[in-house]
Protein backbone atom coordinates (compact mmCIF):
# COMPACT_ATOMS: atom_id res chain seq x y z
CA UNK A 1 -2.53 -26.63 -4.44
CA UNK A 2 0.47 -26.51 -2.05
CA UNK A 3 2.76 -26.07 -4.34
CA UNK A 4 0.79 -22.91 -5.51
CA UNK A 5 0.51 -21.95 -1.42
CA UNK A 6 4.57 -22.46 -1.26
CA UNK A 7 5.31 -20.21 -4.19
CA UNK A 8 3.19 -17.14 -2.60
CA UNK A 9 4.72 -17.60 0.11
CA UNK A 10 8.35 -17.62 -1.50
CA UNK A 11 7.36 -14.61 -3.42
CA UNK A 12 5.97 -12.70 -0.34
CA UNK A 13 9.41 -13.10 1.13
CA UNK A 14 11.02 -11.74 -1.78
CA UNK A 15 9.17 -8.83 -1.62
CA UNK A 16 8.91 -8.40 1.87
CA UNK A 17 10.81 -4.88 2.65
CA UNK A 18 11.87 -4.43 6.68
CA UNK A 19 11.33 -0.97 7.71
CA UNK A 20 14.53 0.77 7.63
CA UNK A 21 14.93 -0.35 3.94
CA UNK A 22 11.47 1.11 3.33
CA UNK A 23 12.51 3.98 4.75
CA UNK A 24 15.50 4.72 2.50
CA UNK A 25 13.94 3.73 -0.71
CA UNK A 26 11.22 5.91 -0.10
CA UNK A 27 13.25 9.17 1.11
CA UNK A 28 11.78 9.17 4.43
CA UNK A 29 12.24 8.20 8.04
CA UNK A 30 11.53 4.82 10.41
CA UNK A 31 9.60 7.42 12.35
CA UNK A 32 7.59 8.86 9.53
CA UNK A 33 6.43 5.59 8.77
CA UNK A 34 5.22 4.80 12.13
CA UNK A 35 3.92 8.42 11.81
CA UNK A 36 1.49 7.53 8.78
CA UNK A 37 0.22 4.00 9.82
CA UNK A 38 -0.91 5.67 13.07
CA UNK A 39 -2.90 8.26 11.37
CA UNK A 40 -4.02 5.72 9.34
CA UNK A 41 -2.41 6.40 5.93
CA UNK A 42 -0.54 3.36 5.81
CA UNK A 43 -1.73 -0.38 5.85
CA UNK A 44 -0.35 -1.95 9.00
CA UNK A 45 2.82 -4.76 7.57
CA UNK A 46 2.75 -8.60 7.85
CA UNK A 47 4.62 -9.38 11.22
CA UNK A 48 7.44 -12.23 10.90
CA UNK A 49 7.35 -13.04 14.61
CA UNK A 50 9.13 -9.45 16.31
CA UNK A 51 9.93 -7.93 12.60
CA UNK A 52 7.39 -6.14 10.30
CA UNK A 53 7.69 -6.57 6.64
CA UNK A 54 6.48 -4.36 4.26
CA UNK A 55 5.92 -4.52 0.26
CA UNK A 56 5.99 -2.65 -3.09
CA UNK A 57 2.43 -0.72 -2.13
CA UNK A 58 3.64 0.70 1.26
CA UNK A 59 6.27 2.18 -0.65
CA UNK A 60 4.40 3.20 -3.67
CA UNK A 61 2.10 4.52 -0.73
CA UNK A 62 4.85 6.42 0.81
CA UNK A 63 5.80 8.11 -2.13
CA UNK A 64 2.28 9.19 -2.87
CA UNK A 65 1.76 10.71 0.60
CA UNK A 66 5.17 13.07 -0.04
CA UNK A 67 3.41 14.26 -3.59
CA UNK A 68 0.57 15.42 -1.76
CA UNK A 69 2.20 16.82 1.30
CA UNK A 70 4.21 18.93 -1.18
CA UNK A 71 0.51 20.10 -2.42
CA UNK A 72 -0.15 20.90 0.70
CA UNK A 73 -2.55 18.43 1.90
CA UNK A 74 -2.76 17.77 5.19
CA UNK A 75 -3.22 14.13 7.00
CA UNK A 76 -6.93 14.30 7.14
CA UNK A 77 -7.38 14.84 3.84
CA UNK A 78 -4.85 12.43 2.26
CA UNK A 79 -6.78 9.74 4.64
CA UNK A 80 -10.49 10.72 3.33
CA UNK A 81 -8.83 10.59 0.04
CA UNK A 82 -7.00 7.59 0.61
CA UNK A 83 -10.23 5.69 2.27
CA UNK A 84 -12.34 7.16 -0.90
CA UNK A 85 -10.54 5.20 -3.04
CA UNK A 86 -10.33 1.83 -1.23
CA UNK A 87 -13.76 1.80 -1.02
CA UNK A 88 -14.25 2.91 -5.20
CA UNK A 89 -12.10 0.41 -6.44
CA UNK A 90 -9.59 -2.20 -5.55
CA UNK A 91 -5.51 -1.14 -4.00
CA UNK A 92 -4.81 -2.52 -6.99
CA UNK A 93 -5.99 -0.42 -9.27
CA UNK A 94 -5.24 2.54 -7.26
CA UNK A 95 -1.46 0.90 -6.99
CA UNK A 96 -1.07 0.56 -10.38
CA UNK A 97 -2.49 4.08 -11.27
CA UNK A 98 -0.12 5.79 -8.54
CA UNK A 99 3.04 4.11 -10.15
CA UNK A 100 2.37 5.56 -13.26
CA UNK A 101 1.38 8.76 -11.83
CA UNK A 102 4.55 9.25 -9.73
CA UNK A 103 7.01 7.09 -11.48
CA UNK A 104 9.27 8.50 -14.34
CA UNK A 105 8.98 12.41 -12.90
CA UNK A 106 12.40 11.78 -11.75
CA UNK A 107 14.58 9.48 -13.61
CA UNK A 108 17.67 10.14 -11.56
CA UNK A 109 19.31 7.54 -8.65
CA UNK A 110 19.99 9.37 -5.44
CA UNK A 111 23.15 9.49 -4.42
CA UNK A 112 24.37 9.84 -0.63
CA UNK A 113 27.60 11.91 0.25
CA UNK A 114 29.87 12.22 3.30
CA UNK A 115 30.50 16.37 3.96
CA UNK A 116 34.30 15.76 2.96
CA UNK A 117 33.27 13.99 -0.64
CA UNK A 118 31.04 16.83 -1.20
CA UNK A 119 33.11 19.35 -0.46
CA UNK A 120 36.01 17.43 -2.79
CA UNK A 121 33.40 18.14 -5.09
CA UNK A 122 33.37 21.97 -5.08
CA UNK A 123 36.72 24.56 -5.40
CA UNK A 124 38.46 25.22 -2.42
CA UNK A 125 37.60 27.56 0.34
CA UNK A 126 33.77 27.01 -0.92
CA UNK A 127 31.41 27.42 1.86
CA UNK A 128 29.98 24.26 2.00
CA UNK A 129 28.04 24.56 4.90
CA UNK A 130 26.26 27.23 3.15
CA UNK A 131 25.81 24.78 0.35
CA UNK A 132 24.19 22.19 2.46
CA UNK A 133 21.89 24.65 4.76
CA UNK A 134 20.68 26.23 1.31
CA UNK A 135 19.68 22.74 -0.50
CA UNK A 136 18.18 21.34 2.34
CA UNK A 137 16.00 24.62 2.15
CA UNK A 138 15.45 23.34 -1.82
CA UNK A 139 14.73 19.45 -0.48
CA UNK A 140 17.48 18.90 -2.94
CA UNK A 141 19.48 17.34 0.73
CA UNK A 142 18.80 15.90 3.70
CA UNK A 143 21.50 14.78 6.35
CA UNK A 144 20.91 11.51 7.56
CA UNK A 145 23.40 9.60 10.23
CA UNK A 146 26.58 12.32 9.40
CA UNK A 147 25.77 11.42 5.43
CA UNK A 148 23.96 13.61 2.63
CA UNK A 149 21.17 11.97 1.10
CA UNK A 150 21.07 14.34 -2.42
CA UNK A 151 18.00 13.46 -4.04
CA UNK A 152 18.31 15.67 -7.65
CA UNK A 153 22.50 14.76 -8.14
CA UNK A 154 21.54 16.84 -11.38
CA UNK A 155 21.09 20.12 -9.71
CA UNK A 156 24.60 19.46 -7.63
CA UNK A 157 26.10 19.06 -11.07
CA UNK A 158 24.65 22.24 -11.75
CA UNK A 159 26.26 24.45 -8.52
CA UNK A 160 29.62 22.41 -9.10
CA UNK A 161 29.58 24.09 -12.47
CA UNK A 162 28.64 27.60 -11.27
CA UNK A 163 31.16 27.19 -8.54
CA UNK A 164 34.04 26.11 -10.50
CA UNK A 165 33.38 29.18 -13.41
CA UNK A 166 34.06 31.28 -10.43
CA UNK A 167 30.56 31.82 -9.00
CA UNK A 168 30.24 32.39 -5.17
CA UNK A 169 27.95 29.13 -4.00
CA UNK A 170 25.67 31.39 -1.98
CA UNK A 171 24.99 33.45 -5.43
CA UNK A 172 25.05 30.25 -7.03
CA UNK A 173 22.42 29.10 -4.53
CA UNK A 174 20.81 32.37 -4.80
CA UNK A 175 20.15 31.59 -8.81
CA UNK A 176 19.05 28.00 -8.10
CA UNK A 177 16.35 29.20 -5.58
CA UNK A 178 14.97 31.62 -8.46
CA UNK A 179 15.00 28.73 -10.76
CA UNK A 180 13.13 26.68 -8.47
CA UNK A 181 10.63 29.08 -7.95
CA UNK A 182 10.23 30.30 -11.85
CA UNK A 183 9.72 26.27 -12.24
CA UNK A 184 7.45 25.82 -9.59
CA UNK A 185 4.98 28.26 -11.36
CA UNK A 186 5.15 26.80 -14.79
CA UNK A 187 4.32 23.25 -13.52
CA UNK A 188 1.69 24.65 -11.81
CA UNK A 189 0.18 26.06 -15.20
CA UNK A 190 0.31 22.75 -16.72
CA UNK A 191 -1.04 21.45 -13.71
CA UNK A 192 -3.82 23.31 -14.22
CA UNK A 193 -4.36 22.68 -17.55
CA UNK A 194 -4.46 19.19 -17.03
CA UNK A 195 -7.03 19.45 -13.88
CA UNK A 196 -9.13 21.78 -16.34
CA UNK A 197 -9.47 20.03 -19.63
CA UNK A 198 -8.63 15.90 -18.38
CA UNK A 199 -8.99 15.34 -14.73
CA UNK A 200 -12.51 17.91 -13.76
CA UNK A 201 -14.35 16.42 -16.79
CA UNK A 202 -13.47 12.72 -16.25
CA UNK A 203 -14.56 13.31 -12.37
CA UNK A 204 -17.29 15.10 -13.72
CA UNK A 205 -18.54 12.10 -15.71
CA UNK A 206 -17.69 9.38 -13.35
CA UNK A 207 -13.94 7.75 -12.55
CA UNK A 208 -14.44 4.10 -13.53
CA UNK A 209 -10.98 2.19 -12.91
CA UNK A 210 -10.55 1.94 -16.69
CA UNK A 211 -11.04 5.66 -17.03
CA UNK A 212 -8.57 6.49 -14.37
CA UNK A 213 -5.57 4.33 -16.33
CA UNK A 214 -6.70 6.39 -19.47
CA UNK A 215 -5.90 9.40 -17.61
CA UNK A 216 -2.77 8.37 -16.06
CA UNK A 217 -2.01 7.34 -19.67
CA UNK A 218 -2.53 10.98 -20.96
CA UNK A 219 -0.47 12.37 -18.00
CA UNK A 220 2.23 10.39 -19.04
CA UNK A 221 2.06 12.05 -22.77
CA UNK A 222 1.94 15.09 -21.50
CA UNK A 223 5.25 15.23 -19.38
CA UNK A 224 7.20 14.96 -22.39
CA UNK A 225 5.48 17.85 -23.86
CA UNK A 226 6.34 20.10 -20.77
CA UNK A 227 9.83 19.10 -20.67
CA UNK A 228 9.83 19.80 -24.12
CA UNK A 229 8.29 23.22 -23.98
CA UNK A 230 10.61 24.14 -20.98
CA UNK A 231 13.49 23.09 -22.88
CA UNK A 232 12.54 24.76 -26.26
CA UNK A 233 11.51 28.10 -24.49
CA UNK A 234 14.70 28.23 -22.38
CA UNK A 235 17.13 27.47 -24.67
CA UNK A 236 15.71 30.82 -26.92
CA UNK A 237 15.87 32.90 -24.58
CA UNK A 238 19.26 31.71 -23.18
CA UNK A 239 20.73 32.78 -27.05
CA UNK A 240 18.75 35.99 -26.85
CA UNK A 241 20.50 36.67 -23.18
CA UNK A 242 23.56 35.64 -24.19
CA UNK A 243 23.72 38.04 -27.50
CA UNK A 244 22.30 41.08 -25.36
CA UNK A 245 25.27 40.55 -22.62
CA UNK A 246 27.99 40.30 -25.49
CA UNK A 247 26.56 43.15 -27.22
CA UNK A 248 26.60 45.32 -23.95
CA UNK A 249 30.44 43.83 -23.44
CA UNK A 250 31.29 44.86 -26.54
CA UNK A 251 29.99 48.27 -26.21
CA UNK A 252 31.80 48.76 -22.87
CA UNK A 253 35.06 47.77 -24.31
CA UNK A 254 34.56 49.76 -27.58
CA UNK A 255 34.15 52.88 -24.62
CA UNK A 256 37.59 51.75 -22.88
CA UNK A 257 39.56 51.57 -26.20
CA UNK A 258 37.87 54.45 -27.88
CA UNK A 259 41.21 57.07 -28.83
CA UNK A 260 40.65 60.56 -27.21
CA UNK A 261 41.31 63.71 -29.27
């Protein structure tokens, strides 16, 4: 029996996570945390005499609370939410159902940058404090002790490549900000689709813990089929754009050359 006691307690310490380390892994701030366990949306931590610990569910918690503050829901209704569905069913279950909802979305590694290796990153003379101001507008950056925490290094790939074929980073920026809005509205129509024919009728008929893993199951098959559509969709009509800009290039430099009698 003690040596079962000894080996919780082993594995406790391996997962304990201090607070500043919580912090970074889950993209937020010491304060923020603080924030959220005194409205009562996070589970106080196990105290090692002055030093709080936290584990894998405060951050899984954390991340969960940023989803629905970028739905807009505000701290009273994330903690009747949140209180609805410790009392349903075990943390758990709800753990376990959260991971799967908000796990895999984003399968890159955030990477942080000081302002001079960004800028190495980007032709010369670029306006990189432009850059910066404009993706912290996207959430694509966020400053943190003179470093840049960038969050989708995909869509900084992206300006580098705009930049360096000559594009200006604010129009650059300017595209990227109409992407992100174009994209914004298409995951809200499969977000509604998914509310309307999986998640409405399961509430509808009762959301047993076994039920809500079968739906976090079906959410899972349906992000490849969004990407998929997305990527299918796009890439036509980037080969139908592309053909209707040479064709009006070619007609303007058939004009230029054309002999005059």
């Amino acid at each position: 029996m003690q040596d079962v006691v000894n080996e919780r307690a082993q594995n406790s310490e391996r997962s304990a996570i201090p607070i500043d380390e919580l912090a970074r892994q889950a993209g937020t701030t010491t304060r923020n945390v603080r924030l959220y366990q005194t409205e009562g949306l996070l589970a106080p931590p196990r105290r090692g005499g002055r030093i709080a610990y936290y584990n894998r569910s405060h951050l899984e918690r954390l991340k969960l609370i940023a989803r629905l503050q970028g739905r807009g829901f505000s701290f009273a209704s994330m903690r009747e939410l949140f209180d609805a569905w410790d009392k349903q069913r075990g943390v758990g279950d709800i753990l376990g159902i959260s991971e799967r909802i908000i796990g895999g979305w984003n399968d890159e590694d955030p990477q942080v940058f000081t302002i001079q290796e960004l800028a190495a990153r980007f032709p010369s003379g670029a306006d990189i404090e432009t850059l910066i101001a404009r993706a912290a507008k996207l959430g694509l950056v966020e400053p943190r002790d003179e470093k840049l925490y960038v969050s989708r290094p995909s869509m900084l790939r992206a300006a580098e490549e705009l930049t360096a074929a000559g594009v200006p980073v604010g129009a650059a920026c300017d595209e990227l900000e109409r992407v992100q809005r174009h994209i914004e509205k298409i995951a809200s129509g499969f977000a509604n689709l998914f509310a309307e024919h999986i998640w409405d009728p399961a509430a509808r008929s009762g959301l047993s813990a076994d039920r809500m893993r079968e739906i976090a199951q079906t959410l899972e098959r349906l992000r490849p089929a969004a990407s998929l559509a997305i990527q299918a969709i796009l890439s036509r009509e980037l080969e139908k754009a592309a053909a209707r800009e040479a064709a009006r290039q070619a007609m303007r430099f058939r004009r230029r050359t054309k002999p005059r009698h």
